[in-house]
PDB file of N, CA and C in Angstrom:
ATOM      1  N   UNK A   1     123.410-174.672 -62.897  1.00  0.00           N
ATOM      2  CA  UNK A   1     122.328-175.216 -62.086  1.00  0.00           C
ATOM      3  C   UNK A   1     120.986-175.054 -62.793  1.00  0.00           C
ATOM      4  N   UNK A   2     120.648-174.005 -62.993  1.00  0.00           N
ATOM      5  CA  UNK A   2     119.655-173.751 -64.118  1.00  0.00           C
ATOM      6  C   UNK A   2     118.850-174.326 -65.286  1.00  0.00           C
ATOM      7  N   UNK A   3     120.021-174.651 -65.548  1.00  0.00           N
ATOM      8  CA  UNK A   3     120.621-175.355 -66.827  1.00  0.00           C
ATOM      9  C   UNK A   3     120.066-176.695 -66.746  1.00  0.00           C
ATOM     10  N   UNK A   4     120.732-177.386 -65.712  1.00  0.00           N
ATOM     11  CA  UNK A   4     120.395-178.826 -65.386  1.00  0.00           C
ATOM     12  C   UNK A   4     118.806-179.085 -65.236  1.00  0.00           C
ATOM     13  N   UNK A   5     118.393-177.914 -64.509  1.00  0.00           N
ATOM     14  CA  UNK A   5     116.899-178.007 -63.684  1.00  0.00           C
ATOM     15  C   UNK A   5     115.934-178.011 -65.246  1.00  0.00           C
ATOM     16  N   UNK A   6     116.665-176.971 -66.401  1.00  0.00           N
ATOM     17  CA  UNK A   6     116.140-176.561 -67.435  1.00  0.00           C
ATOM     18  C   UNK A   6     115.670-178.365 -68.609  1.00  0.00           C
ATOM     19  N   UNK A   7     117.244-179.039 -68.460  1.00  0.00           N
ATOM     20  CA  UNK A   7     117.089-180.027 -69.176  1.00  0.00           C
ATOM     21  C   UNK A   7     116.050-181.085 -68.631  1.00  0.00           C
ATOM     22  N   UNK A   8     116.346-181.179 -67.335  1.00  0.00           N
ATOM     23  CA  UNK A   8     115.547-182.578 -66.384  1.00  0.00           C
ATOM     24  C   UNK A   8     114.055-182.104 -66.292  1.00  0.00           C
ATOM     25  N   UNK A   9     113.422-180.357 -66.631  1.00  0.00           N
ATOM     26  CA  UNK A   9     111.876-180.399 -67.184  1.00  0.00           C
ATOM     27  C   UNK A   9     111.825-180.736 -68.714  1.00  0.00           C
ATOM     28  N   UNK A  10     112.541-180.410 -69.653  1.00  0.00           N
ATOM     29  CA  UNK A  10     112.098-181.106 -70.594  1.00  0.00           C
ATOM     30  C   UNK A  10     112.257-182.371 -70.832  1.00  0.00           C
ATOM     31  N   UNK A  11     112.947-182.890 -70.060  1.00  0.00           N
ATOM     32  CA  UNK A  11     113.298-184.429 -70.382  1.00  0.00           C
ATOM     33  C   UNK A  11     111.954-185.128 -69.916  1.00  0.00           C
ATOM     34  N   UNK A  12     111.032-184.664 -68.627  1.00  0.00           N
ATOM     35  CA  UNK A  12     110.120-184.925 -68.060  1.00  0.00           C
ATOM     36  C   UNK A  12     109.025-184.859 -68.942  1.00  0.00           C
ATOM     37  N   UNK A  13     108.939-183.586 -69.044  1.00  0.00           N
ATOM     38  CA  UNK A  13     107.682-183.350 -70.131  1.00  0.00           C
ATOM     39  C   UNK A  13     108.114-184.233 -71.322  1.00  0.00           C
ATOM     40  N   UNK A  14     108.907-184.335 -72.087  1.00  0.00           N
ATOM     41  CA  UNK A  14     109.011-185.645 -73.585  1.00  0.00           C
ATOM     42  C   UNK A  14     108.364-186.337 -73.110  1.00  0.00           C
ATOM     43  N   UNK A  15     108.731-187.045 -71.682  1.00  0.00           N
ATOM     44  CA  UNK A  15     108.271-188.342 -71.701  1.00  0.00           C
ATOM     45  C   UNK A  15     106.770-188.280 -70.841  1.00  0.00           C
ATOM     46  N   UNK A  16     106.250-187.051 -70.444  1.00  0.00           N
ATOM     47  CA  UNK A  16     104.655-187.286 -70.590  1.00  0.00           C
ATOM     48  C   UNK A  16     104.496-187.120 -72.020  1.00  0.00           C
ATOM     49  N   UNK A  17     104.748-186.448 -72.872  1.00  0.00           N
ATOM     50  CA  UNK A  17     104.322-186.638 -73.960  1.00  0.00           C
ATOM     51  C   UNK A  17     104.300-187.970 -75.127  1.00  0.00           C
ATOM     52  N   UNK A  18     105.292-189.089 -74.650  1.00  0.00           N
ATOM     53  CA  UNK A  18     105.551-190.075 -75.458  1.00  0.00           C
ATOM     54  C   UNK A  18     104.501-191.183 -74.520  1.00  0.00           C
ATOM     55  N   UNK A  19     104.333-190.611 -73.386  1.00  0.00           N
ATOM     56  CA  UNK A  19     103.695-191.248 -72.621  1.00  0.00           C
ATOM     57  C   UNK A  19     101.882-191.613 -73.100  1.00  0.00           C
ATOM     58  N   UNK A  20     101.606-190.229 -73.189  1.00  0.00           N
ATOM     59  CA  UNK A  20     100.020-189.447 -73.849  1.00  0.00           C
ATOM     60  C   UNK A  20     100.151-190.188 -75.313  1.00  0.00           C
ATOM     61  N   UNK A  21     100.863-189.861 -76.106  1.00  0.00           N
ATOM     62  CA  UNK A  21     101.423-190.115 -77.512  1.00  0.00           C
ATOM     63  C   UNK A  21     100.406-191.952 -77.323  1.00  0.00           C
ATOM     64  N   UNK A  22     101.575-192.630 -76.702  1.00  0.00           N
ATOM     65  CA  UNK A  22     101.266-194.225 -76.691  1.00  0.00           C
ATOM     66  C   UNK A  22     100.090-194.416 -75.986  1.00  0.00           C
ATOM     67  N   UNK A  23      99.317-193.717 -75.208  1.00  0.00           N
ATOM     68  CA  UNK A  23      98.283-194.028 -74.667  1.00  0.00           C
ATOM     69  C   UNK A  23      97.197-194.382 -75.767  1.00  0.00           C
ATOM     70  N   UNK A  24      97.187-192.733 -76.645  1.00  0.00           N
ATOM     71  CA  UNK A  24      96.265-192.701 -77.841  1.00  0.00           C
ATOM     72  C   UNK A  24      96.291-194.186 -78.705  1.00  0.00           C
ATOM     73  N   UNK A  25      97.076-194.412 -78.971  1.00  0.00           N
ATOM     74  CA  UNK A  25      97.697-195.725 -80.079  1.00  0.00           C
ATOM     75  C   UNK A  25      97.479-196.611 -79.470  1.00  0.00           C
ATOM     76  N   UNK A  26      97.491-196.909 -78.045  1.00  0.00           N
ATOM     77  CA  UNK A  26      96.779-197.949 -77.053  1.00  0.00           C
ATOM     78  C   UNK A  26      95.249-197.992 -77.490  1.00  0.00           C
ATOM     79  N   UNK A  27      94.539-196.914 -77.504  1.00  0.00           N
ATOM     80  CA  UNK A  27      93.006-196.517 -77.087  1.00  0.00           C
ATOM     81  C   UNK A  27      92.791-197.040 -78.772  1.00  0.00           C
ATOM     82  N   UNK A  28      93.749-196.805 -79.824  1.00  0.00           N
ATOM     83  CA  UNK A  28      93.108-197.039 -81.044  1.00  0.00           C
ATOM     84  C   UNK A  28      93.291-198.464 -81.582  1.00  0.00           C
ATOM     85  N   UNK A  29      93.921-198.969 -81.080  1.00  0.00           N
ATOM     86  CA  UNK A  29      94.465-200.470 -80.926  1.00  0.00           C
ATOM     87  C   UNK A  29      93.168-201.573 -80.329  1.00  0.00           C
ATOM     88  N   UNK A  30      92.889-200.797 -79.014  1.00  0.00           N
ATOM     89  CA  UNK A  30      91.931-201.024 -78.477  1.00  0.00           C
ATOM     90  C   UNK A  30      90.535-201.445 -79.016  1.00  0.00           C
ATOM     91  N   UNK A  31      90.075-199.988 -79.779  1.00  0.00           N
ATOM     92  CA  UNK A  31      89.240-200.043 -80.602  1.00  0.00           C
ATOM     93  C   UNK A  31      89.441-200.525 -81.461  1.00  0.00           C
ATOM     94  N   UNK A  32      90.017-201.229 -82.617  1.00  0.00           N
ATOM     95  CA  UNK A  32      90.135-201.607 -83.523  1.00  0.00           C
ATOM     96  C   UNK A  32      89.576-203.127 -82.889  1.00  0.00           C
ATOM     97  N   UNK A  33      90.565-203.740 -81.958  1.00  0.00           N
ATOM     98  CA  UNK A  33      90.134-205.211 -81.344  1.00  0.00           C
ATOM     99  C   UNK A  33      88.777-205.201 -81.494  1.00  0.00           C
ATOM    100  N   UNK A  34      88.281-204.232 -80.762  1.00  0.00           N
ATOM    101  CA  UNK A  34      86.793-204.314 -80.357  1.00  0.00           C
ATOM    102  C   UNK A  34      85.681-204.578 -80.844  1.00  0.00           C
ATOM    103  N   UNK A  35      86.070-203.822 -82.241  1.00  0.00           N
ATOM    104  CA  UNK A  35      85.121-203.648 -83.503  1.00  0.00           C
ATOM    105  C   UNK A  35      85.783-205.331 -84.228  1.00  0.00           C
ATOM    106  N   UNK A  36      86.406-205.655 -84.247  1.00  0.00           N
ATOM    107  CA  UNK A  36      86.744-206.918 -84.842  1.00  0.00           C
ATOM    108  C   UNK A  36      85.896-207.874 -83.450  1.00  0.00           C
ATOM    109  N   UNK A  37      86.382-208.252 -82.901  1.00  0.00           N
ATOM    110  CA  UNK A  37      85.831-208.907 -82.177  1.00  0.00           C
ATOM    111  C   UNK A  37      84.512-209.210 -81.949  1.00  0.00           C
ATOM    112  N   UNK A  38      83.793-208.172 -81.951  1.00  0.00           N
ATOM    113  CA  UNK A  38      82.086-207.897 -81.804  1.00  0.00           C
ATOM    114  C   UNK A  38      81.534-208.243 -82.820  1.00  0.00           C
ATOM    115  N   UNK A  39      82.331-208.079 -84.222  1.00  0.00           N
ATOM    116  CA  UNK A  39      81.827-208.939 -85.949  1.00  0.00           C
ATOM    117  C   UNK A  39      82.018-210.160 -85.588  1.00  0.00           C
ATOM    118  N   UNK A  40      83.172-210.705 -85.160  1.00  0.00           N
ATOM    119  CA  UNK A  40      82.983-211.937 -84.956  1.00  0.00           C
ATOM    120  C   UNK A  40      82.483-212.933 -83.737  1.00  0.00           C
ATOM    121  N   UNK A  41      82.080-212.284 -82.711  1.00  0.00           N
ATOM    122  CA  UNK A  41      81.368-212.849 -81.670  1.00  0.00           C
ATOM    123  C   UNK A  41      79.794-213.148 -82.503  1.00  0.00           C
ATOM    124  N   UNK A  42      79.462-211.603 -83.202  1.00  0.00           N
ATOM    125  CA  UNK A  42      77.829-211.147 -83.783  1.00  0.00           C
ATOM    126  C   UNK A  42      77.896-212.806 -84.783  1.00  0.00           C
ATOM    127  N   UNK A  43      78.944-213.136 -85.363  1.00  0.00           N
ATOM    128  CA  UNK A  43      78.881-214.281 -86.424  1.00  0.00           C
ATOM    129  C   UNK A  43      79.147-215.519 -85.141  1.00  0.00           C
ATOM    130  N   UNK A  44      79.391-215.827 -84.286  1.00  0.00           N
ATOM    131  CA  UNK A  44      79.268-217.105 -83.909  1.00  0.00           C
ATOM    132  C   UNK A  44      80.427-217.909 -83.253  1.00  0.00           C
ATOM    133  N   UNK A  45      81.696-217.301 -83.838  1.00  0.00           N
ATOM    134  CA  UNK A  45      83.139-217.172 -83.990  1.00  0.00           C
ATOM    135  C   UNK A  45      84.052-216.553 -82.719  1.00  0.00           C
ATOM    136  N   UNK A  46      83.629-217.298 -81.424  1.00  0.00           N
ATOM    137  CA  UNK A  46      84.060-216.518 -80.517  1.00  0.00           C
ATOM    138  C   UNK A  46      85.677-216.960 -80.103  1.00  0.00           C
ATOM    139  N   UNK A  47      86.043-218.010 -80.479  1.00  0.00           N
ATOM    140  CA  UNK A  47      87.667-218.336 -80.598  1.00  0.00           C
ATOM    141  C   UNK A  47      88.655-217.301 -81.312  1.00  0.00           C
ATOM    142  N   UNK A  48      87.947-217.284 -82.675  1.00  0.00           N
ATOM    143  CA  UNK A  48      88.490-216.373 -83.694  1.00  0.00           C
ATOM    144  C   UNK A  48      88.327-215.105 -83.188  1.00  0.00           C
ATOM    145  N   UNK A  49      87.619-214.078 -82.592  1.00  0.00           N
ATOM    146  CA  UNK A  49      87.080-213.343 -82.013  1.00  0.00           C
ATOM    147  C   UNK A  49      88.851-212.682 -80.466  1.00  0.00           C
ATOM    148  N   UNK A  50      88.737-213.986 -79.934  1.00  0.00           N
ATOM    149  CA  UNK A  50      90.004-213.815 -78.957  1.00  0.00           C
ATOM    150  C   UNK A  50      91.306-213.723 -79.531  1.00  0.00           C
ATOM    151  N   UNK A  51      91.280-214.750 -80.795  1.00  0.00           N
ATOM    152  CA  UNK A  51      92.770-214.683 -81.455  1.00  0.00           C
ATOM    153  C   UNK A  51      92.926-213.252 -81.824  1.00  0.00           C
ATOM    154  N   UNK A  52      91.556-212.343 -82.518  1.00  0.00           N
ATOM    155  CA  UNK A  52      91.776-211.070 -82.665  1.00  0.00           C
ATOM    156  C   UNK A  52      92.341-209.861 -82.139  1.00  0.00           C
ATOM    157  N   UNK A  53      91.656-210.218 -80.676  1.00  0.00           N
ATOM    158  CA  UNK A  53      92.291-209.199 -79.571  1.00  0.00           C
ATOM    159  C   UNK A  53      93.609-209.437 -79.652  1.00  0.00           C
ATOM    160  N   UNK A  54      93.951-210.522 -79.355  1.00  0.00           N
ATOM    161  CA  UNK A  54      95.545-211.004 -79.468  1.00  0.00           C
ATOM    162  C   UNK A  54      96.358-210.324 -79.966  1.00  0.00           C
ATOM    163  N   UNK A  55      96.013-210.314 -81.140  1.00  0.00           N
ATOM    164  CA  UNK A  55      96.767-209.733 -82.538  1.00  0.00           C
ATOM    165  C   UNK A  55      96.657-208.179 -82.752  1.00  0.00           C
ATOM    166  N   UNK A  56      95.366-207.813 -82.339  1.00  0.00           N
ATOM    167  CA  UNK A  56      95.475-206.553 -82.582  1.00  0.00           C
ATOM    168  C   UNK A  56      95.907-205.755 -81.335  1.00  0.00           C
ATOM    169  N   UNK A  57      95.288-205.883 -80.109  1.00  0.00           N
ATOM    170  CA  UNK A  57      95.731-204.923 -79.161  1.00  0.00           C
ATOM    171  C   UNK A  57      96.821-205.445 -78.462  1.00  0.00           C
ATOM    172  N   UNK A  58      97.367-204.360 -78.102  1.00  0.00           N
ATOM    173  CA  UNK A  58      98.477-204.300 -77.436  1.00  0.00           C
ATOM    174  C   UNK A  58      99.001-205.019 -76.006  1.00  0.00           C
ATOM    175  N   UNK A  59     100.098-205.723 -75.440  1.00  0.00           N
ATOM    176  CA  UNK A  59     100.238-206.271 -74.296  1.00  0.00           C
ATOM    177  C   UNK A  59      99.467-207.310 -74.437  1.00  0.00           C
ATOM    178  N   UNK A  60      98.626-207.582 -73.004  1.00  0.00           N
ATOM    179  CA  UNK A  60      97.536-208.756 -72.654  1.00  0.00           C
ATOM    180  C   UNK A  60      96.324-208.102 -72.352  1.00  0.00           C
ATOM    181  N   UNK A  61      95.809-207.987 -73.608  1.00  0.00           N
ATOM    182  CA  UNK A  61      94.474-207.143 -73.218  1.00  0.00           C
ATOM    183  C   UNK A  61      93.180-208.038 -72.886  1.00  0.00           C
ATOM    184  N   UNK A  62      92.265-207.969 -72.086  1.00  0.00           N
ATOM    185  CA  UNK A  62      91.188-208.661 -71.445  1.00  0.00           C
ATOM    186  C   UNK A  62      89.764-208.622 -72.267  1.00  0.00           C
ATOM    187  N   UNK A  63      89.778-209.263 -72.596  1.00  0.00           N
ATOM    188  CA  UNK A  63      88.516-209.546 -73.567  1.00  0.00           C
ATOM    189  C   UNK A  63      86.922-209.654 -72.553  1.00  0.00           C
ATOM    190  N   UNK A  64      85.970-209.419 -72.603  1.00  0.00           N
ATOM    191  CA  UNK A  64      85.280-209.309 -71.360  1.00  0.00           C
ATOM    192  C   UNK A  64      83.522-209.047 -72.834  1.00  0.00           C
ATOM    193  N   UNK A  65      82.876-210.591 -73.158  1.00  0.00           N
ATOM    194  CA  UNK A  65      81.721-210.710 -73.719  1.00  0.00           C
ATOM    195  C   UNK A  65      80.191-210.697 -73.316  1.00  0.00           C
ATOM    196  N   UNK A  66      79.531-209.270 -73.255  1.00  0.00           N
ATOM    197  CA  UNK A  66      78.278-209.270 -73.223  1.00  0.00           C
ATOM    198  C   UNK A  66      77.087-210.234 -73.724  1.00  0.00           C
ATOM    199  N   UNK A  67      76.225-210.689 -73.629  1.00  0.00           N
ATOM    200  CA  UNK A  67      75.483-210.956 -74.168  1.00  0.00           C
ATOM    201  C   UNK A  67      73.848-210.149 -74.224  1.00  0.00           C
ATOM    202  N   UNK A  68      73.217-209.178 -74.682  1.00  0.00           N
ATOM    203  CA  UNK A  68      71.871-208.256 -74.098  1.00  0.00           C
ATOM    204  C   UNK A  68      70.603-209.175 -75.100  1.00  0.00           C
ATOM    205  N   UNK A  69      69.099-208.767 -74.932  1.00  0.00           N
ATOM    206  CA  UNK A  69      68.591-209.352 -75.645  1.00  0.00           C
ATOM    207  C   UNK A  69      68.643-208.981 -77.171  1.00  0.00           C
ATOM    208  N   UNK A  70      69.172-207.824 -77.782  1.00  0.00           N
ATOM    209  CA  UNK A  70      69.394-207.982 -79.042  1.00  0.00           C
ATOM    210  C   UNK A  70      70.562-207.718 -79.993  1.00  0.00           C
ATOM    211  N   UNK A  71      71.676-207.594 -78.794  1.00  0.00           N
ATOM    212  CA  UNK A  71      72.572-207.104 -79.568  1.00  0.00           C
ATOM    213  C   UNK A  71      74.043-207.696 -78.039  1.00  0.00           C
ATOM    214  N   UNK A  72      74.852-208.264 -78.850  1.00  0.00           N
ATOM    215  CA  UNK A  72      76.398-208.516 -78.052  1.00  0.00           C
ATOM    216  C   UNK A  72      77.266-206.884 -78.136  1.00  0.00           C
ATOM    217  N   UNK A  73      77.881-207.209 -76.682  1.00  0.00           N
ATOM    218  CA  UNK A  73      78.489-206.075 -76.481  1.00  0.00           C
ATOM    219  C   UNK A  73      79.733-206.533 -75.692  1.00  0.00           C
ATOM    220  N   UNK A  74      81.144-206.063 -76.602  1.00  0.00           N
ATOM    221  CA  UNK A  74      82.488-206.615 -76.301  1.00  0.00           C
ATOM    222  C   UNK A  74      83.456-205.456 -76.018  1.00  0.00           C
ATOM    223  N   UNK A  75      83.640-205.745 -74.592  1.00  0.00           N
ATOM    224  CA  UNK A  75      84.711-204.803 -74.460  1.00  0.00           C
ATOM    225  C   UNK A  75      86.477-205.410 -74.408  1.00  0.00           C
ATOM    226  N   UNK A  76      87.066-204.256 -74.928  1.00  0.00           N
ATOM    227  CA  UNK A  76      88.834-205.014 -74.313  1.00  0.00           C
ATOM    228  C   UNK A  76      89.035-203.881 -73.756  1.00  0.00           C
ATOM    229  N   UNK A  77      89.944-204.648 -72.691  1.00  0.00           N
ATOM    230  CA  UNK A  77      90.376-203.170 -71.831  1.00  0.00           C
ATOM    231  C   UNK A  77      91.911-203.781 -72.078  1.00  0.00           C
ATOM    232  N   UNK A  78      93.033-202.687 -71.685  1.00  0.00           N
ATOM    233  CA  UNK A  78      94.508-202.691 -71.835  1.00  0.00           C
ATOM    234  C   UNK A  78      94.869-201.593 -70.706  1.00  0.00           C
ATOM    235  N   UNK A  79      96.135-202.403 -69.865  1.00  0.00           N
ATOM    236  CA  UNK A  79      96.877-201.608 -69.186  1.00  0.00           C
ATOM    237  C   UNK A  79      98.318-200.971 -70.042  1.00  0.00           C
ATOM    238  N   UNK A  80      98.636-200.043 -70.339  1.00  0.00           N
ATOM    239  CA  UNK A  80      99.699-199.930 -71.027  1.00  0.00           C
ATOM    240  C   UNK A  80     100.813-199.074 -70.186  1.00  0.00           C
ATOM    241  N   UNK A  81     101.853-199.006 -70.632  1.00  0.00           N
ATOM    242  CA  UNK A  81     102.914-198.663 -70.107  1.00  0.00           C
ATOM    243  C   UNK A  81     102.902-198.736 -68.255  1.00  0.00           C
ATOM    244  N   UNK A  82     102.731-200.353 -68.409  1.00  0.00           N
ATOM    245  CA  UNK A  82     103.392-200.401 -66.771  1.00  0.00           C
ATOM    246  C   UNK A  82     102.732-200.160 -66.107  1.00  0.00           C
ATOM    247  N   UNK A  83     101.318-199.378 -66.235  1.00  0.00           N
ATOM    248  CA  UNK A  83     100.559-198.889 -65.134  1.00  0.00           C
ATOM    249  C   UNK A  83     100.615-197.808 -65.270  1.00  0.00           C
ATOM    250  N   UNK A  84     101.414-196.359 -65.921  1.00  0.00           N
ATOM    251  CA  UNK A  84     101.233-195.414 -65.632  1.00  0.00           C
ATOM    252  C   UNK A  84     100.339-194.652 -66.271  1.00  0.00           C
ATOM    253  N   UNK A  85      99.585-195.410 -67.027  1.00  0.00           N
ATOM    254  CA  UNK A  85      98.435-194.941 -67.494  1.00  0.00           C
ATOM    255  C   UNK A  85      97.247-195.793 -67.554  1.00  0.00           C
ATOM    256  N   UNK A  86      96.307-194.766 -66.795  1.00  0.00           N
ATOM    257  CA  UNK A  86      94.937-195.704 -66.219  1.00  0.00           C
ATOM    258  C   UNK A  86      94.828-197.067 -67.574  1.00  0.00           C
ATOM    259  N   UNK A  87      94.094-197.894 -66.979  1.00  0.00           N
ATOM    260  CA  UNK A  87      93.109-198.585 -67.932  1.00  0.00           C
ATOM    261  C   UNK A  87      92.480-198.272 -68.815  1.00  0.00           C
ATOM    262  N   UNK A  88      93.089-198.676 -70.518  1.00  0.00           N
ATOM    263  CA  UNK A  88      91.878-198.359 -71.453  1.00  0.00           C
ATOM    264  C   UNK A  88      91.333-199.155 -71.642  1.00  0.00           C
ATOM    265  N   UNK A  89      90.097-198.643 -71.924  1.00  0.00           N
ATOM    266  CA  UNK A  89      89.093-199.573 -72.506  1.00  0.00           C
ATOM    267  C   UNK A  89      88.023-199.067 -73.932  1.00  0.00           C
ATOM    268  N   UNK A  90      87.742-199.929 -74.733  1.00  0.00           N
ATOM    269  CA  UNK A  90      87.193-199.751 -75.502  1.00  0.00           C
ATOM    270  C   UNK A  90      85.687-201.152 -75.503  1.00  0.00           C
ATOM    271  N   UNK A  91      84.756-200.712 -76.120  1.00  0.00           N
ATOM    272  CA  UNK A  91      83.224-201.202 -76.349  1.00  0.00           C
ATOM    273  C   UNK A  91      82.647-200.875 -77.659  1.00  0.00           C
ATOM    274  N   UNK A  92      82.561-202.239 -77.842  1.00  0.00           N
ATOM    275  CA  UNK A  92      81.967-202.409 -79.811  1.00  0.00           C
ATOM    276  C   UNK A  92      80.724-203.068 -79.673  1.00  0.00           C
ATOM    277  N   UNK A  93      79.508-202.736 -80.381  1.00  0.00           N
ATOM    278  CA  UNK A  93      78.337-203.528 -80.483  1.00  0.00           C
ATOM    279  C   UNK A  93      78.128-204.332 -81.541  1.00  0.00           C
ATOM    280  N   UNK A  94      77.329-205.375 -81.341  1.00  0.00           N
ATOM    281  CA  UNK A  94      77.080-206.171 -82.957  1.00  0.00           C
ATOM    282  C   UNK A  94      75.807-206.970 -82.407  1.00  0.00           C
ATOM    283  N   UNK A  95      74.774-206.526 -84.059  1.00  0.00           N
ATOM    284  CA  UNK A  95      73.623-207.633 -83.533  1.00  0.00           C
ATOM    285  C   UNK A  95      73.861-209.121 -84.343  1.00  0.00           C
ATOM    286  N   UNK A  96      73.835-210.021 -83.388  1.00  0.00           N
ATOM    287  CA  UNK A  96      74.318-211.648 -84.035  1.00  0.00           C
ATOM    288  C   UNK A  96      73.231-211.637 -85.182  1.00  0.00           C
ATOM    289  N   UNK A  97      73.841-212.618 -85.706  1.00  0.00           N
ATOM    290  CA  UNK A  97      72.916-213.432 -86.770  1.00  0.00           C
ATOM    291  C   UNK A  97      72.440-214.003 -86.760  1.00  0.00           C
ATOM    292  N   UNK A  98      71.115-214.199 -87.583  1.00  0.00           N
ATOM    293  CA  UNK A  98      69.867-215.428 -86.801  1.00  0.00           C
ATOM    294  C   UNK A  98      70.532-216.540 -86.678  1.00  0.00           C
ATOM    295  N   UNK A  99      70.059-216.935 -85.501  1.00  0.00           N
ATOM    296  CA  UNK A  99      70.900-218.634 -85.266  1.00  0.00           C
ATOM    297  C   UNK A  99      72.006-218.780 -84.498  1.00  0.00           C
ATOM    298  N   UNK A 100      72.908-218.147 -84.556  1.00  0.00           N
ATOM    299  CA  UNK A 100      73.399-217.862 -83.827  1.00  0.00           C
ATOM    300  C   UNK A 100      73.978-217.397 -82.390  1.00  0.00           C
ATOM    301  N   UNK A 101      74.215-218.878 -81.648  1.00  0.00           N
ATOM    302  CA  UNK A 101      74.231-218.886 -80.189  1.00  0.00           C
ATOM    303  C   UNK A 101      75.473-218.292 -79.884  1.00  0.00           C
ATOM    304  N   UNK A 102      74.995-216.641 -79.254  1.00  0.00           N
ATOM    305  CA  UNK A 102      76.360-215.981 -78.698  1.00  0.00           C
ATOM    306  C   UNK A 102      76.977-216.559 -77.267  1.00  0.00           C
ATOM    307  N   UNK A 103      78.116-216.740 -76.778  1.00  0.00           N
ATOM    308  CA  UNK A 103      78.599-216.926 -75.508  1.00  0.00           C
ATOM    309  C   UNK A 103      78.435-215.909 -74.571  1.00  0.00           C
ATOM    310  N   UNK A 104      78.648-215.709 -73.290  1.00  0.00           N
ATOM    311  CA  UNK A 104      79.161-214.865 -72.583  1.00  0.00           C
ATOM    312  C   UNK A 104      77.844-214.409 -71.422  1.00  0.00           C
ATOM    313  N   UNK A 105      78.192-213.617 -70.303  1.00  0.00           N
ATOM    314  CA  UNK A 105      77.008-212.923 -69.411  1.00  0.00           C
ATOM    315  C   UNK A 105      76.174-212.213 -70.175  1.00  0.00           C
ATOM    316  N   UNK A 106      74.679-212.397 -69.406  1.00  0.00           N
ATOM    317  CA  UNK A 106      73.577-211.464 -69.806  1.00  0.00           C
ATOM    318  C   UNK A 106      74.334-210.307 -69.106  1.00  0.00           C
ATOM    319  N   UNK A 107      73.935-209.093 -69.843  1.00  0.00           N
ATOM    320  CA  UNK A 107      74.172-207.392 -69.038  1.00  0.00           C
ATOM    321  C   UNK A 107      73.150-206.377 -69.154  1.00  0.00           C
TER     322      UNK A 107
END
């Protein structure tokens, strides 16, 4: 009995830990989109910009474009594993380039 109770906590705990594990790799995934995305929103390139998220973060992550008066600000957020771990989100800044008409809400 012991025994059983002994295996079914570690089996539990692995899988918060693979759980935590993939969250991190979510959050860096995340960030990586972000910082890509925000270079290419800052250049003009806001199609290319979405194909990025695509590619880089994980699942269907939500692309969500600032526009402030001197600088764009892009967040992606990602639900990962199913829900059992909150919403990440990550936020990259970039100041556009002269000329350059950014898309998205004033914030």
């Amino acid at each position: 009995m012991e025994a059983a109770l002994g295996i079914g906590s570690l089996m539990a705990a692995f899988t918060l830990v693979l759980v935590g594990v993939s969250a991190v790799f979510v959050q860096l995934r995340c960030t990586d989109a972000a910082t890509e995305a925000a270079r290419l929103v800052a250049r003009g390139d806001s199609e290319r910009a979405r194909q990025a998220v695509r590619a880089l973060s994980p699942w269907e992550a939500e692309l969500t474009v600032r526009r402030h008066e001197d600088h764009v600000s892009v967040v992606v957020a990602a639900a990962p594993a199913g829900g059992l771990v909150p919403e990440l989100r990550a936020e990259a800044r970039a100041v556009p380039e002269p000329g350059v008409d950014v898309p998205g809400g004033s914030g």
